[in-house]
Protein backbone atom coordinates (compact mmCIF):
# COMPACT_ATOMS: atom_id res chain seq x y z
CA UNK A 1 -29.59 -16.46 10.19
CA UNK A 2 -30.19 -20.31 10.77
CA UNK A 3 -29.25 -21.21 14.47
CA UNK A 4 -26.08 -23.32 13.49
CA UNK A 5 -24.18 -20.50 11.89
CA UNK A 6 -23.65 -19.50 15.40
CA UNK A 7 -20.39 -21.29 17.40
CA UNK A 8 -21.28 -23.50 20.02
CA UNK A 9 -18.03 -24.64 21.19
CA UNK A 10 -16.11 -23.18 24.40
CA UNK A 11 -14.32 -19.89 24.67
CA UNK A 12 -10.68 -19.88 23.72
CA UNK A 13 -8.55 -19.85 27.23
CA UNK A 14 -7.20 -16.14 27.23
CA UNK A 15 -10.22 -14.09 25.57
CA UNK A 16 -10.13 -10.54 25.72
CA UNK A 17 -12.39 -9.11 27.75
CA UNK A 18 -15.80 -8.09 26.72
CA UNK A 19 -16.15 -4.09 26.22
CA UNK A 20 -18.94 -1.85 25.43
CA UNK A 21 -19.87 -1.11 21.62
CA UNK A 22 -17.44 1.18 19.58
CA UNK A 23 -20.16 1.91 17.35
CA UNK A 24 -19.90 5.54 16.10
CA UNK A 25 -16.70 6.07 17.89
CA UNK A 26 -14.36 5.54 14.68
CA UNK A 27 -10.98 4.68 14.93
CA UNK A 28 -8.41 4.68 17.27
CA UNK A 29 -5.34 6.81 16.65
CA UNK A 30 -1.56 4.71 16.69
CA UNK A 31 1.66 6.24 17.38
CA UNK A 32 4.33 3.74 17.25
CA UNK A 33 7.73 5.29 18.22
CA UNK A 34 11.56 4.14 18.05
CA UNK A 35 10.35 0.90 17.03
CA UNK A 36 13.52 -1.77 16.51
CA UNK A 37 13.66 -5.44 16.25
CA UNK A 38 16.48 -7.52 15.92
CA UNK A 39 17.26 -11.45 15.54
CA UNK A 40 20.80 -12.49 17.10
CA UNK A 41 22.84 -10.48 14.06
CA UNK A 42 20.09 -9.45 11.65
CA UNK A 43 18.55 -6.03 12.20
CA UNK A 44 14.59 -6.48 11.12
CA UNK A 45 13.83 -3.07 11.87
CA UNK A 46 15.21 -0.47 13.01
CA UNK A 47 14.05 3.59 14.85
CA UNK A 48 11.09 3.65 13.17
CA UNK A 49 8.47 6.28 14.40
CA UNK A 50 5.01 6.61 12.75
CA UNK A 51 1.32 8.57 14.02
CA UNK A 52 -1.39 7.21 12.86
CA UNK A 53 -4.68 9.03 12.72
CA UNK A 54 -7.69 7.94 14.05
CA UNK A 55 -9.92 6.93 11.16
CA UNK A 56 -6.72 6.55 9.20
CA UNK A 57 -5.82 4.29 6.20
CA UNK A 58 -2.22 4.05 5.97
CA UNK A 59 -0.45 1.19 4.08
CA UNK A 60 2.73 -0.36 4.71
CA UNK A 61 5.10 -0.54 1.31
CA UNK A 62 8.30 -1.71 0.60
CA UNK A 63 10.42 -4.60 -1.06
CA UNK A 64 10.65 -8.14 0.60
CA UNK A 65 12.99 -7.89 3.59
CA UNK A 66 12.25 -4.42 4.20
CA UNK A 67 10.71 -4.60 7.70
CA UNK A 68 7.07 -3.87 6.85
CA UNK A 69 5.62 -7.49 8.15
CA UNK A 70 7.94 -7.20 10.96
CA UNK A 71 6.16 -4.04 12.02
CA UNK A 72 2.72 -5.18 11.67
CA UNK A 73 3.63 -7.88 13.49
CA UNK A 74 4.97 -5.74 16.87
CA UNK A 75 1.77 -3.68 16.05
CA UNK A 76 -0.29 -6.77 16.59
CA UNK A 77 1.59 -8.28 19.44
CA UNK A 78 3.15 -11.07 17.13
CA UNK A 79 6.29 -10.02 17.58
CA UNK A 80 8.10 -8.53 20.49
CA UNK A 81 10.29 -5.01 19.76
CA UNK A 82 13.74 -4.98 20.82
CA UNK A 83 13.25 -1.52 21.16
CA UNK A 84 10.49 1.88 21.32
CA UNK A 85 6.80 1.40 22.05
CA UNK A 86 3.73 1.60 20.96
CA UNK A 87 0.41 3.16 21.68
CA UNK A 88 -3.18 2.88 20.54
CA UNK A 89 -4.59 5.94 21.83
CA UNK A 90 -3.39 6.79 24.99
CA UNK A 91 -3.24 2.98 25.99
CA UNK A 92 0.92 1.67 26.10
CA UNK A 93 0.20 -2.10 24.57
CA UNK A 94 4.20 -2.55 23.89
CA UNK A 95 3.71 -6.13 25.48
CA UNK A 96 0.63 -6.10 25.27
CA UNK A 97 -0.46 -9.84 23.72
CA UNK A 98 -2.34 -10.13 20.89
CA UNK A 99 -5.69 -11.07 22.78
CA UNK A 100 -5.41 -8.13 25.00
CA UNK A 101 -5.35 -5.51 22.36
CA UNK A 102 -8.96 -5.44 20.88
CA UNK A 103 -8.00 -5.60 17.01
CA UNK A 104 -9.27 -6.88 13.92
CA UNK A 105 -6.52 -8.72 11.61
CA UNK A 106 -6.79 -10.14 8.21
CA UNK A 107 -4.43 -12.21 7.21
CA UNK A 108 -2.91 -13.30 3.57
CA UNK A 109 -4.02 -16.97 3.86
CA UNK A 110 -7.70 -15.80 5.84
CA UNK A 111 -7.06 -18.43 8.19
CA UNK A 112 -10.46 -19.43 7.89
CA UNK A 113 -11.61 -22.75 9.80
CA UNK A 114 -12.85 -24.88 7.15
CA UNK A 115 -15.09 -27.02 9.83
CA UNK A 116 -16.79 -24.11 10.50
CA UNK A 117 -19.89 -22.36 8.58
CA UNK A 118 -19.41 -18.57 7.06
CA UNK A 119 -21.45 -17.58 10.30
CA UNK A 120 -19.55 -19.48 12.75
CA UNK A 121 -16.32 -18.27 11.47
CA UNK A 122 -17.29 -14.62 11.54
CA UNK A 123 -18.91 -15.39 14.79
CA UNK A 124 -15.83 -16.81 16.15
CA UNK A 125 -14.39 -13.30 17.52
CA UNK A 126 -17.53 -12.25 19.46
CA UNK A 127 -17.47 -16.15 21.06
CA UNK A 128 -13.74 -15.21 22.02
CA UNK A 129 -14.61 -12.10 23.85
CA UNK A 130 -17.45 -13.53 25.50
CA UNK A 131 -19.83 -10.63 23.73
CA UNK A 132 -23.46 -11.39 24.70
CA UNK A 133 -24.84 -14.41 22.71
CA UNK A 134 -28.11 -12.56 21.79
CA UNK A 135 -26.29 -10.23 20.03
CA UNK A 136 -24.11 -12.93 17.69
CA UNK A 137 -26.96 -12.71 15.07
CA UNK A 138 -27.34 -9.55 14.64
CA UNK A 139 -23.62 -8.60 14.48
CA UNK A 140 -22.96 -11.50 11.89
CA UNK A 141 -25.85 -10.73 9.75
CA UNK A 142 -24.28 -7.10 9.67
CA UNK A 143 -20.84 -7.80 8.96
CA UNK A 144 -22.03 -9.96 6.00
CA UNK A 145 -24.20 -7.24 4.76
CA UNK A 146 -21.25 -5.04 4.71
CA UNK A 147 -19.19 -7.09 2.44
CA UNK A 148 -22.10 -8.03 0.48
CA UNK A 149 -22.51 -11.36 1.87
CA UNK A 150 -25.97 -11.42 2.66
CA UNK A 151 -27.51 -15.26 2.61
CA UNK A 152 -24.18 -16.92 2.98
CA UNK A 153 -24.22 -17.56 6.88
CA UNK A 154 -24.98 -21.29 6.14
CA UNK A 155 -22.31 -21.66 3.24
CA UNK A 156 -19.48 -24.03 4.19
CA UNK A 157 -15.72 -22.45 3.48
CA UNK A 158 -15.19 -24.98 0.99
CA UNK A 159 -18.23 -23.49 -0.96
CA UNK A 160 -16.72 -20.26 -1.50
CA UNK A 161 -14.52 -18.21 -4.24
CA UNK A 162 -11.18 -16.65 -3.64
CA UNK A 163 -13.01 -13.64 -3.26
CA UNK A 164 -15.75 -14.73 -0.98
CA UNK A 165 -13.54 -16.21 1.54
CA UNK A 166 -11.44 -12.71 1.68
CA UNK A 167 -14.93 -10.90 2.26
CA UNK A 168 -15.57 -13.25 5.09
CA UNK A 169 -12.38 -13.15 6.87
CA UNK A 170 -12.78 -9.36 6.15
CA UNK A 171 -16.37 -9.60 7.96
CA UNK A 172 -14.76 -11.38 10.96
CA UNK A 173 -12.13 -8.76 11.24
CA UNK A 174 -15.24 -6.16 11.69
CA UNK A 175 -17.97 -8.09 13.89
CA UNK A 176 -16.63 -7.29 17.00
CA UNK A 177 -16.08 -3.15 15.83
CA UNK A 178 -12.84 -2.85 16.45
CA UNK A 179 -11.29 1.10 16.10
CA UNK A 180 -8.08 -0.70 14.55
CA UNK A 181 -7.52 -3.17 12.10
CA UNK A 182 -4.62 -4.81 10.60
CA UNK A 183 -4.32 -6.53 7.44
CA UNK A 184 -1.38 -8.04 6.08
CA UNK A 185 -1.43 -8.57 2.34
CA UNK A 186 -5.08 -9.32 2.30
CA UNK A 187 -5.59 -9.41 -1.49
CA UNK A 188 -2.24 -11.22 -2.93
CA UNK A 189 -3.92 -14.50 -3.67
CA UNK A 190 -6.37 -12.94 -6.33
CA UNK A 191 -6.71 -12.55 -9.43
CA UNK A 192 -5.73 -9.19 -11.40
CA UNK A 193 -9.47 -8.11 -12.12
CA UNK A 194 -10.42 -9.70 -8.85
CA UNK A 195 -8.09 -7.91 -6.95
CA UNK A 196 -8.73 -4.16 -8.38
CA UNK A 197 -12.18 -4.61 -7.55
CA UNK A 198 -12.08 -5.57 -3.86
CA UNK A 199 -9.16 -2.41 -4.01
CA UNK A 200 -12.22 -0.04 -4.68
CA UNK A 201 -14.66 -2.50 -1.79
CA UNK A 202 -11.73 -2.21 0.74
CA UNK A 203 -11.83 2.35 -0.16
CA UNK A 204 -15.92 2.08 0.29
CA UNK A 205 -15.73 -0.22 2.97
CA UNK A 206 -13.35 1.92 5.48
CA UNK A 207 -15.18 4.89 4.58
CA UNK A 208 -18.35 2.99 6.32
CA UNK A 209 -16.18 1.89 9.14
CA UNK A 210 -14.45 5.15 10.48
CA UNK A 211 -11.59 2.60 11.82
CA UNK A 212 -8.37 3.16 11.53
CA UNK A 213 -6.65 0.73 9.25
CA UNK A 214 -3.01 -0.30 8.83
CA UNK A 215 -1.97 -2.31 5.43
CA UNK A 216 0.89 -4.40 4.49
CA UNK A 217 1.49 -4.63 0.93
CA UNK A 218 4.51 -4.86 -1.62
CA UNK A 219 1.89 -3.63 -4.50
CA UNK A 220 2.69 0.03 -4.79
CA UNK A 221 -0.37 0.34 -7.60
CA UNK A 222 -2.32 -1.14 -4.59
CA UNK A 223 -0.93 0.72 -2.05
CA UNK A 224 -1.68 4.30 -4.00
CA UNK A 225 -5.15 3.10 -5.05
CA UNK A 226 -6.49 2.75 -1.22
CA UNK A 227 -4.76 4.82 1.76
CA UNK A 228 -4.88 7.99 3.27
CA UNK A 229 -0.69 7.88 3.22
CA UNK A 230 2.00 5.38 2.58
CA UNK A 231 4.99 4.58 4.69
CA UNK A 232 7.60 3.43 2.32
CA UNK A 233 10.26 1.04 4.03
CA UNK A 234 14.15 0.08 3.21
CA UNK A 235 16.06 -1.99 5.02
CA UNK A 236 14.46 -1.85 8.04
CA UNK A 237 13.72 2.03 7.77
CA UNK A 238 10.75 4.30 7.00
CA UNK A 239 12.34 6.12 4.07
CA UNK A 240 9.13 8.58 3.16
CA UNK A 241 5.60 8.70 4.34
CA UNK A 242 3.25 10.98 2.75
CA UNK A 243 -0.19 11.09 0.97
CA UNK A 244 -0.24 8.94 -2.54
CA UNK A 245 0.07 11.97 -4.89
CA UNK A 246 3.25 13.73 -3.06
CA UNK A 247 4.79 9.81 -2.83
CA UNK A 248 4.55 9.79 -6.21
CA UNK A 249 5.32 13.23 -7.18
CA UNK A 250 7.87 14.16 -4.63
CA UNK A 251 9.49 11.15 -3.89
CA UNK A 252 12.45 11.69 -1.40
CA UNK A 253 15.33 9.95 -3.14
CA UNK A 254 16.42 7.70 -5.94
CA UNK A 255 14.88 4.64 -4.23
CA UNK A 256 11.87 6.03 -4.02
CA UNK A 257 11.54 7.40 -7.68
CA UNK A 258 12.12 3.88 -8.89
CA UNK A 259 9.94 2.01 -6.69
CA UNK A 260 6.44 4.00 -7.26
CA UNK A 261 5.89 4.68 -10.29
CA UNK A 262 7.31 3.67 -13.63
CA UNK A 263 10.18 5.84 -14.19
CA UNK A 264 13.81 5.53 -16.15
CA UNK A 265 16.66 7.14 -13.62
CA UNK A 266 19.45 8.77 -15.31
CA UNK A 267 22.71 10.53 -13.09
CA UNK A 268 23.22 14.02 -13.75
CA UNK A 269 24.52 17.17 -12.42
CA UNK A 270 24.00 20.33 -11.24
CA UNK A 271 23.42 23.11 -13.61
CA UNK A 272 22.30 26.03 -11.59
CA UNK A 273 19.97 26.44 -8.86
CA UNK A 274 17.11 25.11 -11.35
CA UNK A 275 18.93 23.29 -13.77
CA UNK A 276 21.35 19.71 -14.57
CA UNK A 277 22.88 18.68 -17.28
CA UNK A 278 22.00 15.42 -18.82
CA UNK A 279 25.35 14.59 -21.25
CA UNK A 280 25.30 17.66 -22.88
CA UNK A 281 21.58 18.94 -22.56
CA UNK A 282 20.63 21.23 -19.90
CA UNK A 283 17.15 19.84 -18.28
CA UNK A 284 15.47 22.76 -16.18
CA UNK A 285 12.81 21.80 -13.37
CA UNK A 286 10.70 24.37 -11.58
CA UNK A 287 11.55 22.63 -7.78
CA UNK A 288 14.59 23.51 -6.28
CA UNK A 289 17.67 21.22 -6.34
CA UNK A 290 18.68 18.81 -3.53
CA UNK A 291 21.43 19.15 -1.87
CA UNK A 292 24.57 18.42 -4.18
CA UNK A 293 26.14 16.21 -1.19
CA UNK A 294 25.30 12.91 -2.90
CA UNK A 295 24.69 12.17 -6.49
CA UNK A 296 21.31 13.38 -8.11
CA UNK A 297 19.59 11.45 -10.89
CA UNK A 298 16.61 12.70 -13.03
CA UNK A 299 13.61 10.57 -12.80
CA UNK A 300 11.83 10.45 -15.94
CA UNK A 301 8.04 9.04 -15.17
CA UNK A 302 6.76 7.52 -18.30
CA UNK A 303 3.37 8.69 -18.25
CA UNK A 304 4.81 12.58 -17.73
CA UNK A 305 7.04 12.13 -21.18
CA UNK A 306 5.68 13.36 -24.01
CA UNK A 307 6.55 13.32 -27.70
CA UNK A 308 6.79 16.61 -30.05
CA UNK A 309 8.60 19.63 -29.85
CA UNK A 310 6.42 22.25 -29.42
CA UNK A 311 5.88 22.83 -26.10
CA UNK A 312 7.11 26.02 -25.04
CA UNK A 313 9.45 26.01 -22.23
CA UNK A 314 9.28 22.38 -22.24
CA UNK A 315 12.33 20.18 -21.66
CA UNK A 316 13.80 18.46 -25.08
CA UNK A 317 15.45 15.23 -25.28
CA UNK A 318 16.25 14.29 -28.63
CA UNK A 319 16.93 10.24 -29.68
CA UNK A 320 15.84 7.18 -31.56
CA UNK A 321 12.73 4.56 -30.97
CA UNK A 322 14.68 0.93 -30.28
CA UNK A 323 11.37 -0.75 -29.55
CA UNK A 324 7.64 -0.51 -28.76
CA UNK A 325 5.46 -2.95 -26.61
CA UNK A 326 1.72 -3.23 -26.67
CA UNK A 327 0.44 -3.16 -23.68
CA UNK A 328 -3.55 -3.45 -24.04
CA UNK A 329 -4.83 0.49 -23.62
CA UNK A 330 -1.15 1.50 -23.53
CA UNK A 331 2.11 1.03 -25.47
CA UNK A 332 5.18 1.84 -24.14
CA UNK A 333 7.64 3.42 -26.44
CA UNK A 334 11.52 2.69 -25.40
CA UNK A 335 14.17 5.46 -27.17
CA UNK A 336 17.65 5.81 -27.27
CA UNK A 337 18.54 9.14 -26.19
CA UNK A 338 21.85 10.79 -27.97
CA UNK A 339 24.37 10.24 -25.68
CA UNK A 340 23.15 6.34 -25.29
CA UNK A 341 21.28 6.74 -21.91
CA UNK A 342 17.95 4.58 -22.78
CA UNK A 343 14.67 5.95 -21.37
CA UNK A 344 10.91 4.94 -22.38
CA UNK A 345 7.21 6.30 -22.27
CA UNK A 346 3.81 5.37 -22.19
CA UNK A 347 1.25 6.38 -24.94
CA UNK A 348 -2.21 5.15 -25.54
CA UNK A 349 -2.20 2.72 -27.82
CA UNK A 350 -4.48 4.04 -30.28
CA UNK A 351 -2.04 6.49 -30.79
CA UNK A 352 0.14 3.94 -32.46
CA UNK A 353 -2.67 3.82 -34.98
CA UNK A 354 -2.31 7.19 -35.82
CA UNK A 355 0.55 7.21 -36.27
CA UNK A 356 1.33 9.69 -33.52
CA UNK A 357 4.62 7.97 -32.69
CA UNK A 358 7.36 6.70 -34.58
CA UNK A 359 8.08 3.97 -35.65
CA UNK A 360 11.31 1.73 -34.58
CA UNK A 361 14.62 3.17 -35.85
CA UNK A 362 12.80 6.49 -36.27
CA UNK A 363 14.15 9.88 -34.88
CA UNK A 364 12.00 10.91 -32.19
CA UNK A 365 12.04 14.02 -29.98
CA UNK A 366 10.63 13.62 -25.91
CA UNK A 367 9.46 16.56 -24.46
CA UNK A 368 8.78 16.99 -20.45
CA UNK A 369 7.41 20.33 -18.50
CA UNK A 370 10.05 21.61 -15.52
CA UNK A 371 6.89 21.60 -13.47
CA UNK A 372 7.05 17.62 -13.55
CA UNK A 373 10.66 17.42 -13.48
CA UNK A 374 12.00 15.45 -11.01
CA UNK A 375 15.93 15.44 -9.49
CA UNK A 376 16.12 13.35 -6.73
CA UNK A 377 19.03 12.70 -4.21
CA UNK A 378 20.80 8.82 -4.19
CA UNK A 379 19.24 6.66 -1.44
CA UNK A 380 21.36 5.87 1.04
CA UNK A 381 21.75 2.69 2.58
């Protein structure tokens, strides 16, 4: 790397202080623990508790307003908690400032400095810490081979794509090996296709790390597609955290059902231990009821809906097509149901070619296994 994509201006006033390498260690493991924050009369966040595993990916999801930035903004020393603690490892950096708490952090807008080269700004961290300067090449030229960088050290900021200026503030976030790092809705500026792919770079890229990473997002398609486990927040409040495929299949309550997914909810009640009824059709699952305290509703994922009846042992909801929307590879197919409730699948579209659905104003009969039946408790505020 040429000798001026290295910094040569003066340390920052309050660096952290230099530590050894963290190579090979992976990440560090975060247990954040009755965390509240309030603002005169507006509760931000509120008794939240989370354990983070070292080596971890674990994304942050929920609506605007629900407390997610606030959090990653305590975890980074941004923001002060009104309440709780938290820990990175056995270390208590509650109050910790942000300097003192040897992170990495991507943020939505990279704050990149456009006066600076691609080298000097992923430089810029090991100039703050005061790292050895004989070891600034070496480090940079690795953190741009890891996001596929290689040859840009000399590139000015204003040179670069959307997509090139998230891999360098992604390479800056790394140069100094961090065991945690925060990002906080790293990807929103890109495109769709743009924005898939660096999904899948982000999944191959903390497999090569082994640090622990914590992600804000309001993308639950992005959210499923990279982490370990998702922490779903409401009003201030973890609501469910679990692995992507029991989020999605298991959700905890009505909330939940409607925000992953794609999924029509529709009150009902109980019918048995195994069993509601849907206006007058009884609707079996094979998971056990919640509790009948508060009102259930039946999610109905569209991609879990089927059309025919002759499944055996297979729910039957009987109705009319009212419209169909093309999609690209999918179509999805909105019915009527009997008693008016309106509910809608997904097919591939080249079923619509074959004629394997109806057409609009036809009868049409929607089938769906008890084993992906879902009844789900309202969310309570």
């Amino acid at each position: 790397m040429a000798a001026r994509s290295v910094p040569q201006a003066p340390s920052p006033e309050a660096p952290a202080q230099a530590g050894p390498s963290r190579r090979g260690e992976g990440g560090v493991a975060v247990s954040i623990r009755a965390a509240g924050k309030r603002y005169a009369d507006v509760v931000a966040l509120q008794d939240v508790s989370i354990d983070v595993a070292p080596g971890e990916f674990v994304s942050l999801l929920g609506p605007s307003g629900s407390g997610k930035t606030t959090l990653l903004g305590i975890l980074g020393g941004f923001v002060q908690p009104s309440s709780g603690s938290v820990h990175f490892g056995e270390r208590d950096v509650t109050f910790a400032p942000p300097h003192k708490r040897d992170i990495g952090i991507v943020f939505q807008n990279y704050a990149l400095f456009p006066h600076m080269s691609v080298g000097e700004n992923v430089a810029f961290p090991l100039r703050a810490r005061r790292q050895p300067k004989a070891e600034w090449a070496g480090k940079v030229a690795r953190a741009l081979r890891l996001v596929e960088l290689d040859g840009y050290a000399d590139r000015r900021i204003s040179q670069l794509s959307g997509g090139q200026r998230q891999r360098v503030a992604l390479a800056r976030a790394m140069v100094f090996e961090p065991r945690l790092i925060l990002m906080d809705e790293p990807l929103s500026a890109l495109d769709k296709q743009l924005r898939e792919a660096m999904q899948i770079e982000l999944r191959t890229l903390h497999r090569q790390l082994a640090a622990t990473i914590i992600y804000v997002t309001h993308d639950q398609r992005e959210a499923l597609t990279m982490s370990d486990r998702v922490a779903v927040l409401r009003n201030g409040r973890v609501v469910q955290i679990d692995p992507p495929e029991r989020l999605h299949d298991h959700p905890a309550d009505s909330f939940i059902a409607s925000f992953i997914g794609e999924a029509t909810l529709l009150p009902v009640t109980p019918a048995g231990p195994d069993a509601v009824r849907l206006g007058g059709v009884t609707i079996r699952t094979a998971r056990p009821l919640p509790a009948a305290s508060s009102r259930l509703f039946l999610a109905l994922q569209t991609e879990k809906l089927l059309i025919g009846d002759a499944v055996d042992g297979a729910n039957r909801l009987a109705g009319r097509v009212t419209e169909i929307v093309y999609q690209g590879e999918s179509s999805r197919v909105f019915v009527t149901l009997a008693d008016g409730s309106s509910i809608s699948l997904r097919q591939p579209s080249h079923h619509l070619a074959r004629r394997h659905v109806p057409a609009v104003g036809e009868p049409i009969t929607v089938t769906l296994h008890p084993e992906d039946t879902i009844v789900v408790p309202e969310a309570q505020d």
